[in-house]
Protein backbone atom coordinates (compact mmCIF):
# COMPACT_ATOMS: atom_id res chain seq x y z
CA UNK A 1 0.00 0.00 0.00
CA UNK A 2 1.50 3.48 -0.79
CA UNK A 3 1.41 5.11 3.22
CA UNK A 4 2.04 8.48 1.15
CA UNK A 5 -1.41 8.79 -0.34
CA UNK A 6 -4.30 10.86 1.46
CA UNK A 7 -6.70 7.68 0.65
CA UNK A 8 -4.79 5.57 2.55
CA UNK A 9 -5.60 4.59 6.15
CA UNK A 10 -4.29 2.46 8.97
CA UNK A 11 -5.60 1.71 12.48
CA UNK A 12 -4.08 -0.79 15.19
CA UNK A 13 -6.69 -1.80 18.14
CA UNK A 14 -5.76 -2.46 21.53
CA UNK A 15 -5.55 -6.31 20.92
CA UNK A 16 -2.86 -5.12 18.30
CA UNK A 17 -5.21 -6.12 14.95
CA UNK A 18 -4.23 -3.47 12.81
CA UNK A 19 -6.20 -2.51 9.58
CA UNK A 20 -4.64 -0.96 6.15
CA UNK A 21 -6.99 0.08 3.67
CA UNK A 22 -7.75 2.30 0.55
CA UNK A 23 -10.56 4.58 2.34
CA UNK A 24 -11.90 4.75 -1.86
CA UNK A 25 -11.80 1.12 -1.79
CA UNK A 26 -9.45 1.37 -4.72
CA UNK A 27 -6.82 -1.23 -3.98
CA UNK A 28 -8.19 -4.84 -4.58
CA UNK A 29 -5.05 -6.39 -2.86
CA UNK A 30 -4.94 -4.04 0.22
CA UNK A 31 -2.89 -4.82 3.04
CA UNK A 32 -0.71 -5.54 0.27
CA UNK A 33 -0.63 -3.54 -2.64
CA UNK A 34 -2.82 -0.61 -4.43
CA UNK A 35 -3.10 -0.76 -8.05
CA UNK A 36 -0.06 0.17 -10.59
CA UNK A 37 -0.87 3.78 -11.55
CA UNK A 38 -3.98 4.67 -9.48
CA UNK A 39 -5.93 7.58 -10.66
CA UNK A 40 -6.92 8.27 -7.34
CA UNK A 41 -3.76 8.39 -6.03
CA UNK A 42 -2.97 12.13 -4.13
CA UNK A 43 0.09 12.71 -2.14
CA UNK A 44 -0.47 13.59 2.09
CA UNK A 45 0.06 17.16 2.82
CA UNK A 46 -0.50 17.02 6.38
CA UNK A 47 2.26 15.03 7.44
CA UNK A 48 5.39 15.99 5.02
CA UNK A 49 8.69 15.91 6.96
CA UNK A 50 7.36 15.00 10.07
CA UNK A 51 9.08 12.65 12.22
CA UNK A 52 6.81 9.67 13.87
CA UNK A 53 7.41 8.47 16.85
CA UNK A 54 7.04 5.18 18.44
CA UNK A 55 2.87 4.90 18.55
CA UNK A 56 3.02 4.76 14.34
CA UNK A 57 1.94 1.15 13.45
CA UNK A 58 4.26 -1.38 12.45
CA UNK A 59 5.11 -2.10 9.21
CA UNK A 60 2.45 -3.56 6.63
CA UNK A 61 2.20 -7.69 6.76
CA UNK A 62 4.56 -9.96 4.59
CA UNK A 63 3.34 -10.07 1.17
CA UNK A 64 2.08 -13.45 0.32
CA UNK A 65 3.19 -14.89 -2.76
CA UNK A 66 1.15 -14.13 -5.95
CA UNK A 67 -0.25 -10.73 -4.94
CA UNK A 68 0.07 -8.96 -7.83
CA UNK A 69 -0.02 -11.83 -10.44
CA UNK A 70 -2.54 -14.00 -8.76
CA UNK A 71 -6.07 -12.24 -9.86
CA UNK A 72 -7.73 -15.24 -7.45
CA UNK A 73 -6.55 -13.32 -4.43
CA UNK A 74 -8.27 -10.43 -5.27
CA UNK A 75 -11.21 -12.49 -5.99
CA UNK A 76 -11.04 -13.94 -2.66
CA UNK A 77 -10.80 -10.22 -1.03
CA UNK A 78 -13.54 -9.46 -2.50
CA UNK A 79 -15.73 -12.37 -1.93
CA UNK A 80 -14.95 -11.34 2.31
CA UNK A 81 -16.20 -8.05 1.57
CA UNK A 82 -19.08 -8.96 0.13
CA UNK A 83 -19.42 -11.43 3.04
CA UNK A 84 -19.13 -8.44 5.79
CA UNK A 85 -21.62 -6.35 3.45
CA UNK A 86 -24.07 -8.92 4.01
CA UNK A 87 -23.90 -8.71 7.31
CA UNK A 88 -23.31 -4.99 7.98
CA UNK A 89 -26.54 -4.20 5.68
CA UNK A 90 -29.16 -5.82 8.02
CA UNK A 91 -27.64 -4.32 10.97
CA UNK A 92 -27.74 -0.92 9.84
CA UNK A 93 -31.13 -1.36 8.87
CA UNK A 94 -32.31 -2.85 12.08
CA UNK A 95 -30.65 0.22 14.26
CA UNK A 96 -32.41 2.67 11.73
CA UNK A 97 -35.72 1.07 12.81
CA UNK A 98 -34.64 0.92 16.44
CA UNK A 99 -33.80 5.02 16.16
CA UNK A 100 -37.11 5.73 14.57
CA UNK A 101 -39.11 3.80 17.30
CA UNK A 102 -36.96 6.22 19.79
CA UNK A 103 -39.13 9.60 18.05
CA UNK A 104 -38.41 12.35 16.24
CA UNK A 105 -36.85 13.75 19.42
CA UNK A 106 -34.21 11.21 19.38
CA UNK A 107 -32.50 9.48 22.61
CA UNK A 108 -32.45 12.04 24.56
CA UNK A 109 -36.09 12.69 24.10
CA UNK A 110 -36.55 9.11 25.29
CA UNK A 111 -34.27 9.50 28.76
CA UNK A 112 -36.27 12.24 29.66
CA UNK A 113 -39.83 10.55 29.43
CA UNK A 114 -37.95 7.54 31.45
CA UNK A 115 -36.61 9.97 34.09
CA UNK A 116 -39.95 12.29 34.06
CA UNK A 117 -42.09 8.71 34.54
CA UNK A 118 -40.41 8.29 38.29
């Protein structure tokens, strides 16, 4: 992944799972690899010359072999993300009904009818 482009993002969670992705969900091989000549591709301004210190994520995981030549690994990326979609989709859905049975008013609306009933 280029770590120089604005689109790119990375994210380490306490367990120390770290995530590296195209935010434009432009690179089909990402940890790994964007694609050769991305149009999308825009140099960070924010952070030129800075010096990171020690809280910057590792480096990005060993590439396996055939990323890059191997179109069946892209495949497979996808077929994950279309996986987590599938799930994600529902969910969203349910909370949006779960927000609109809250009111207009929202939950804030809500703890004050629960605190004014007492």
């Amino acid at each position: 992944m280029r770590e120089g482009c604005r689109h790119y993002e990375s994210r380490t969670y306490p367990s120390g799972d770290s995530v590296r992705k195209c935010n434009l969900d432009l690179a089909p091989e990402a940890p790994w690899r964007c694609p050769e000549d991305c149009p999308a591709f825009t140099p960070r301004l924010a952070d030129v010359n800075w010096a990171h210190g020690s809280l910057v994520s590792g480096g990005t995981p060993a590439e396996p072999k055939g990323v890059g030549t191997d179109p069946s690994i892209a495949s497979l990326l996808d077929e994950a993300e279309d996986i987590i979609n599938a799930a994600v989709l529902p969910t969203l859905a349910e909370i949006e009904t779960d927000r609109r049975a809250v009111g207009s008013r929202g939950w804030r609306a809500k703890i004050r009818r629960i605190l004014h009933r007492g």
